[in-house]
PDB file of N, CA and C in Angstrom:
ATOM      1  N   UNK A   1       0.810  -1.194   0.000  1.00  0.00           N
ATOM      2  CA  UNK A   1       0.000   0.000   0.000  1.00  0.00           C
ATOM      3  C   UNK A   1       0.859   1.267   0.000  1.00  0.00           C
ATOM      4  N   UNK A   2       2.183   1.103  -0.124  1.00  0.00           N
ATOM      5  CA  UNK A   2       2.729   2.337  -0.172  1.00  0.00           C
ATOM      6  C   UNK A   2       2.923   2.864  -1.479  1.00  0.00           C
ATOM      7  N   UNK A   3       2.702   1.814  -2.099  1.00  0.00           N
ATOM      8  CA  UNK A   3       3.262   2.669  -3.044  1.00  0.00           C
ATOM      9  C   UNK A   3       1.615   3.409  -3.682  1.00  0.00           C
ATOM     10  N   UNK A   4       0.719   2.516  -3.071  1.00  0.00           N
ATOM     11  CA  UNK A   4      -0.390   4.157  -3.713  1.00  0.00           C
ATOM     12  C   UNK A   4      -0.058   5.133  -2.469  1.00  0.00           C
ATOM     13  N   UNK A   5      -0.041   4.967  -1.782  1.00  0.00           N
ATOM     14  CA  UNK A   5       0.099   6.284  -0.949  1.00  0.00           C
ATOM     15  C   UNK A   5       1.100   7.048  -1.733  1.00  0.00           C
ATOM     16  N   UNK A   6       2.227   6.945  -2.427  1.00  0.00           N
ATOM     17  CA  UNK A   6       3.494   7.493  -3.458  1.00  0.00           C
ATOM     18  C   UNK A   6       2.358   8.109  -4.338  1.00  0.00           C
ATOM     19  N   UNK A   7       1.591   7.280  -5.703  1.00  0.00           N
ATOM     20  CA  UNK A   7       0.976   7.276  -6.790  1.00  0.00           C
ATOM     21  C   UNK A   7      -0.434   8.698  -6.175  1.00  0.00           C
ATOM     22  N   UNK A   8      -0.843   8.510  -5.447  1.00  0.00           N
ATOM     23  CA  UNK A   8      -2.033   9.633  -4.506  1.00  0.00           C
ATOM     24  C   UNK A   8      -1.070  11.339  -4.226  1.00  0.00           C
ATOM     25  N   UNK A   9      -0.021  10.849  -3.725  1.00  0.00           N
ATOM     26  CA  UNK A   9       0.701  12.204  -3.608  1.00  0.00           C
ATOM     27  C   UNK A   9       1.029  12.722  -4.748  1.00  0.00           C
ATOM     28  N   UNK A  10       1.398  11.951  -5.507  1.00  0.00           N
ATOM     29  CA  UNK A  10       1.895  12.455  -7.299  1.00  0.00           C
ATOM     30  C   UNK A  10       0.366  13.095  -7.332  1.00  0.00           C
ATOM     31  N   UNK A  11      -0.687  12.774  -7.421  1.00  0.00           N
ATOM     32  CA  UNK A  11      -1.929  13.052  -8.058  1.00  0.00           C
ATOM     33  C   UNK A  11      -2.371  14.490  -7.474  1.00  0.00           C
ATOM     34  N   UNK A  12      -1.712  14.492  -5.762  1.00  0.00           N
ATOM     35  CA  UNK A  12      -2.416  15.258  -5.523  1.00  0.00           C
ATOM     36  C   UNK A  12      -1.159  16.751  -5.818  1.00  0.00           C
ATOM     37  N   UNK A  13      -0.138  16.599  -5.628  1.00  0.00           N
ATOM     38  CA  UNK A  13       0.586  17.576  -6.351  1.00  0.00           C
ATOM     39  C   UNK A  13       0.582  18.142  -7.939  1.00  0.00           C
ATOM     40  N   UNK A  14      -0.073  17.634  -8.484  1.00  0.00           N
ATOM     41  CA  UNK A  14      -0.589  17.946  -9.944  1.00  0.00           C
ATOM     42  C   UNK A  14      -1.620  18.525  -9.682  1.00  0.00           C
ATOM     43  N   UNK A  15      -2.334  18.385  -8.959  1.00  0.00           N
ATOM     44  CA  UNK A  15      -3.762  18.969  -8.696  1.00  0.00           C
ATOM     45  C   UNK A  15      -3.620  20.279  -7.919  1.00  0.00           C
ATOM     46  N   UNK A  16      -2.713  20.408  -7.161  1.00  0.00           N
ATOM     47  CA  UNK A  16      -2.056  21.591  -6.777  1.00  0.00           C
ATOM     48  C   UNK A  16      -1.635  22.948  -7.995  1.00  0.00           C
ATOM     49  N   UNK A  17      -0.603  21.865  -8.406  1.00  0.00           N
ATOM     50  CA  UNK A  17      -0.165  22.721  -9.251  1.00  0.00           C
ATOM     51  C   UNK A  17      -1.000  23.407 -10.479  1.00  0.00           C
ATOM     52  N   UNK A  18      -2.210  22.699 -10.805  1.00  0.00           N
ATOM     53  CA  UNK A  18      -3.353  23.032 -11.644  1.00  0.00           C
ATOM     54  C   UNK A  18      -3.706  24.015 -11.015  1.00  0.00           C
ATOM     55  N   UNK A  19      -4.098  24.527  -9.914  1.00  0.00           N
ATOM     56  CA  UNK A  19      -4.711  25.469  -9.119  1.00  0.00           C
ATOM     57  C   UNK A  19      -3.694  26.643  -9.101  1.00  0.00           C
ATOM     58  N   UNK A  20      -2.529  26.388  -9.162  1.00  0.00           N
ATOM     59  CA  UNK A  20      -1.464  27.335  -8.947  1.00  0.00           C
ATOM     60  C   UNK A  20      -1.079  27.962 -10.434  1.00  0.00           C
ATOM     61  N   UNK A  21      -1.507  27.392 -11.258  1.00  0.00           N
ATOM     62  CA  UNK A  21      -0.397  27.422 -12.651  1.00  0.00           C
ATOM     63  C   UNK A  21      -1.759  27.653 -13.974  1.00  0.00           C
ATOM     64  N   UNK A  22      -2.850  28.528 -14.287  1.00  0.00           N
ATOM     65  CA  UNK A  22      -3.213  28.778 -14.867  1.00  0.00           C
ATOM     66  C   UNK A  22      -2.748  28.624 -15.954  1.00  0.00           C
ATOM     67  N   UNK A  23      -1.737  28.535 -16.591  1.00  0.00           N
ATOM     68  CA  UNK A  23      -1.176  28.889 -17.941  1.00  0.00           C
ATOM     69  C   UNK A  23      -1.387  27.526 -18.285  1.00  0.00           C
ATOM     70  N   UNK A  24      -1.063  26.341 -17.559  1.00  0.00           N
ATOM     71  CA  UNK A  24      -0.542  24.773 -17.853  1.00  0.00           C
ATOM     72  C   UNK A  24      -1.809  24.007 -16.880  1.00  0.00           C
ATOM     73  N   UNK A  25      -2.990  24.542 -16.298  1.00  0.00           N
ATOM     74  CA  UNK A  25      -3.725  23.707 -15.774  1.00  0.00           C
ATOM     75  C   UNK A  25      -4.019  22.705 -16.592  1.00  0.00           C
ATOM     76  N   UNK A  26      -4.983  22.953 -17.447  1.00  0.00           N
ATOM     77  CA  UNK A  26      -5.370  21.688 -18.591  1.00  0.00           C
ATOM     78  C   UNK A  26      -4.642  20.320 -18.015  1.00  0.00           C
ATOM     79  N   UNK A  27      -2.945  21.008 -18.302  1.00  0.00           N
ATOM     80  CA  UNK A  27      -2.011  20.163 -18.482  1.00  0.00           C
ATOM     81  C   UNK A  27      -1.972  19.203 -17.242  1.00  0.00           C
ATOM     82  N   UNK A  28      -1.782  20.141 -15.824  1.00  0.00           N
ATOM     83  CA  UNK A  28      -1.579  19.481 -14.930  1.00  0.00           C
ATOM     84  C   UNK A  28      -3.015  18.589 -14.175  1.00  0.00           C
ATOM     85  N   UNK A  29      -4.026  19.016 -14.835  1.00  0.00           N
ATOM     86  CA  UNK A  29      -4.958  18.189 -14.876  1.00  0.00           C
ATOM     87  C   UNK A  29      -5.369  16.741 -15.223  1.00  0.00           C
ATOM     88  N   UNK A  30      -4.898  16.800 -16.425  1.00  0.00           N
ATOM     89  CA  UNK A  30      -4.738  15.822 -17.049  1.00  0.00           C
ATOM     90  C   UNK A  30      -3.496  14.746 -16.697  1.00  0.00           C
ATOM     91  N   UNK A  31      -2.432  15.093 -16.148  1.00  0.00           N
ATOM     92  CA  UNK A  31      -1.728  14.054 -15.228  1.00  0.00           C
ATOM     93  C   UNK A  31      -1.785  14.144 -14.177  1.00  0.00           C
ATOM     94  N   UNK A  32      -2.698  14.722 -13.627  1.00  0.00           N
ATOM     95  CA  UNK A  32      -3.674  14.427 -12.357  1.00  0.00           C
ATOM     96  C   UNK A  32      -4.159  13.441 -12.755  1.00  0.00           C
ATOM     97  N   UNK A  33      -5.176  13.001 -13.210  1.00  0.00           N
ATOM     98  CA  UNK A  33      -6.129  12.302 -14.327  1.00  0.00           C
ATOM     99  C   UNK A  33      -4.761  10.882 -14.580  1.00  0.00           C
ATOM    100  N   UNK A  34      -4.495  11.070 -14.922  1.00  0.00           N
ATOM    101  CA  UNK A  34      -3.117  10.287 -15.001  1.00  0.00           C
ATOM    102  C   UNK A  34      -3.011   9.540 -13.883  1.00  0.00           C
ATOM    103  N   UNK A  35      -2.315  10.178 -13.091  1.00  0.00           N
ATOM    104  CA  UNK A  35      -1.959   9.180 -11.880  1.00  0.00           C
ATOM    105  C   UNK A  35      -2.916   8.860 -10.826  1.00  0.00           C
ATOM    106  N   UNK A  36      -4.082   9.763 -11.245  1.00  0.00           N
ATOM    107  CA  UNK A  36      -5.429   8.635 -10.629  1.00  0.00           C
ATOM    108  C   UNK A  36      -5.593   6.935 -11.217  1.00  0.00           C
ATOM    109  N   UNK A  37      -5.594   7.100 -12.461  1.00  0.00           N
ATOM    110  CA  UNK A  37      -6.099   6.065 -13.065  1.00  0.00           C
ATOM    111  C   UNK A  37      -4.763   4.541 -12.490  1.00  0.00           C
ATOM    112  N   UNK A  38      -3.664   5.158 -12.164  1.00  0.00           N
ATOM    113  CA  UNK A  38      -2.533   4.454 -11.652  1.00  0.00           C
ATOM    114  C   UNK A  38      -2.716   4.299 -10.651  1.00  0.00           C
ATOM    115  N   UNK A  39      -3.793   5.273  -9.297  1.00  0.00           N
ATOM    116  CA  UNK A  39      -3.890   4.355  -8.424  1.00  0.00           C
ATOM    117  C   UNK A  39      -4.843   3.685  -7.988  1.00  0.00           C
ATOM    118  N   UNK A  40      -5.866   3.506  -9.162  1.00  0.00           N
ATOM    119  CA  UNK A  40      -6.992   2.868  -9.336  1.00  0.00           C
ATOM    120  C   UNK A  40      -6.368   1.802  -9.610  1.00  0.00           C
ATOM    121  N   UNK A  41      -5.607   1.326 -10.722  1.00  0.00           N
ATOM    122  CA  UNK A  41      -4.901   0.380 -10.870  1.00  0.00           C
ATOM    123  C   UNK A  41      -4.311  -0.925 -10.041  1.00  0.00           C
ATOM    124  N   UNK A  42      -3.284   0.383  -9.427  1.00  0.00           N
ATOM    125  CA  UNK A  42      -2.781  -0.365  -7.845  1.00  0.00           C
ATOM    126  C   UNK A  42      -3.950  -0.533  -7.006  1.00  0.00           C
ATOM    127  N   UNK A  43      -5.083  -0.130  -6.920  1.00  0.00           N
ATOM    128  CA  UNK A  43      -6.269  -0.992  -5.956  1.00  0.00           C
ATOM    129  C   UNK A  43      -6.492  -2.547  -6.412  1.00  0.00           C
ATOM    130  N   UNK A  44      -7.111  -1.821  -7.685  1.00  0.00           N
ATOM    131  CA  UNK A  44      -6.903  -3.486  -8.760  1.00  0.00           C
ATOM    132  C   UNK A  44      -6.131  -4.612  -8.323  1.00  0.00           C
ATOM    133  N   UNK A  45      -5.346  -4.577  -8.424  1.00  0.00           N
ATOM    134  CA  UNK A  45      -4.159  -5.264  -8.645  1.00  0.00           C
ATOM    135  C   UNK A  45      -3.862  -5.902  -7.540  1.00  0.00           C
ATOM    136  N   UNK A  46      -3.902  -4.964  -5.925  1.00  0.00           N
ATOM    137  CA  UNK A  46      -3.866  -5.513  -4.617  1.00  0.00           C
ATOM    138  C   UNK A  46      -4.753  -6.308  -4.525  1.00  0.00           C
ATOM    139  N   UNK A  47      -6.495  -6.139  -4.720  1.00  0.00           N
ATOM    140  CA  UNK A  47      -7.789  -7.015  -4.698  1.00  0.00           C
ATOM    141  C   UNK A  47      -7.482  -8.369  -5.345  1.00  0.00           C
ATOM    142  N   UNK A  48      -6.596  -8.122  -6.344  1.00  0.00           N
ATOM    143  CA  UNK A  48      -6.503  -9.418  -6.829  1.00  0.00           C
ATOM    144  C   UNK A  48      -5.507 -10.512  -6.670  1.00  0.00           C
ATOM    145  N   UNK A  49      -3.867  -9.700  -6.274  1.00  0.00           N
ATOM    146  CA  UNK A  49      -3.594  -9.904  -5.153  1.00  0.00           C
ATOM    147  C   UNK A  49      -4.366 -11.050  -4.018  1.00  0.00           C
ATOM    148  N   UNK A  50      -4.889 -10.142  -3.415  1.00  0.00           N
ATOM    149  CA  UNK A  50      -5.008 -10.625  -2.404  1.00  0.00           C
ATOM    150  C   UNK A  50      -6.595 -11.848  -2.641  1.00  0.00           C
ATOM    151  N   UNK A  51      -6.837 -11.523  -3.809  1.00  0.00           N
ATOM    152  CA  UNK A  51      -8.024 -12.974  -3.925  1.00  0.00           C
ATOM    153  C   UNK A  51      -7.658 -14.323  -4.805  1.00  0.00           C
ATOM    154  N   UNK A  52      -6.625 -14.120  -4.987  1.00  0.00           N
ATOM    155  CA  UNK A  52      -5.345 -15.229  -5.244  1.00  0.00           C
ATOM    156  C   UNK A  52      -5.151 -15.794  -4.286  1.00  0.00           C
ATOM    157  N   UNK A  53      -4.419 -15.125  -3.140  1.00  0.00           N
ATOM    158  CA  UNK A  53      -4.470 -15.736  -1.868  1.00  0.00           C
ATOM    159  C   UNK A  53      -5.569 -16.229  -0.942  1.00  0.00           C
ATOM    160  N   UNK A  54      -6.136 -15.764  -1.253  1.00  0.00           N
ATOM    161  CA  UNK A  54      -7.214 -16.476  -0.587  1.00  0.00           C
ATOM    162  C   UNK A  54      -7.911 -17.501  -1.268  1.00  0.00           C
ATOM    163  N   UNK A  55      -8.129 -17.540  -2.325  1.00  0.00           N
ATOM    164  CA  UNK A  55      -8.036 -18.952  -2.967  1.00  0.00           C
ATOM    165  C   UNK A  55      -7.610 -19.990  -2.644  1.00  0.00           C
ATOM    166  N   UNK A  56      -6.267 -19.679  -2.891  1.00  0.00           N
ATOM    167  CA  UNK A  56      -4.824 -20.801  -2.505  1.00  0.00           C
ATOM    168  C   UNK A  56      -5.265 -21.104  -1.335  1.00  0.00           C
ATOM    169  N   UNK A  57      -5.436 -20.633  -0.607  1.00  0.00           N
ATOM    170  CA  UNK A  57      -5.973 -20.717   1.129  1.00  0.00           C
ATOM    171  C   UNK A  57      -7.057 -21.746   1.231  1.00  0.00           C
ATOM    172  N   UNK A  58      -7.931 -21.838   0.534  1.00  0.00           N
ATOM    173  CA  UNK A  58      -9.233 -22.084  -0.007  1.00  0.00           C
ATOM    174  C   UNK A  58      -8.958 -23.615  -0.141  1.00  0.00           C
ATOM    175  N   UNK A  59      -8.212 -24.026  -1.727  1.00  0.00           N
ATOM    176  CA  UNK A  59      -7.957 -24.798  -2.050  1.00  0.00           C
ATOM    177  C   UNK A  59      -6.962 -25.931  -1.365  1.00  0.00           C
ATOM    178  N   UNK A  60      -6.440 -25.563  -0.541  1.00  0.00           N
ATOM    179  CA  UNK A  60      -5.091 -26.181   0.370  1.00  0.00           C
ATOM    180  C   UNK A  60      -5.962 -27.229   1.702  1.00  0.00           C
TER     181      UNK A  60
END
């Protein structure tokens, strides 16, 4: 889980900087947008993760 906690701070410093940076919001929006979808991902990925294991658990 750390590393979304990493992937969430990226997101939320883009989202900052959108607020700060008129000229390039769009921009920093959009890899806002970005590294959301990365830590949607990493949720993914842990759930499944972890329902692998519990399977195996299952099956044993």
């Amino acid at each position: 889980m750390k590393r979304l906690v990493e992937i969430r701070s990226q997101e939320f410093l883009c989202r900052e900087r959108a607020a700060r940076d008129s000229e390039r919001r769009v921009f920093w929006l959009a890899q806002a947008e970005e590294w959301e979808q990365r830590a949607l991902d990493e949720i993914a990925y842990h759930f499944r993760e972890c329902n692998l294991a519990q399977g195996e658990r299952n099956a044993a």
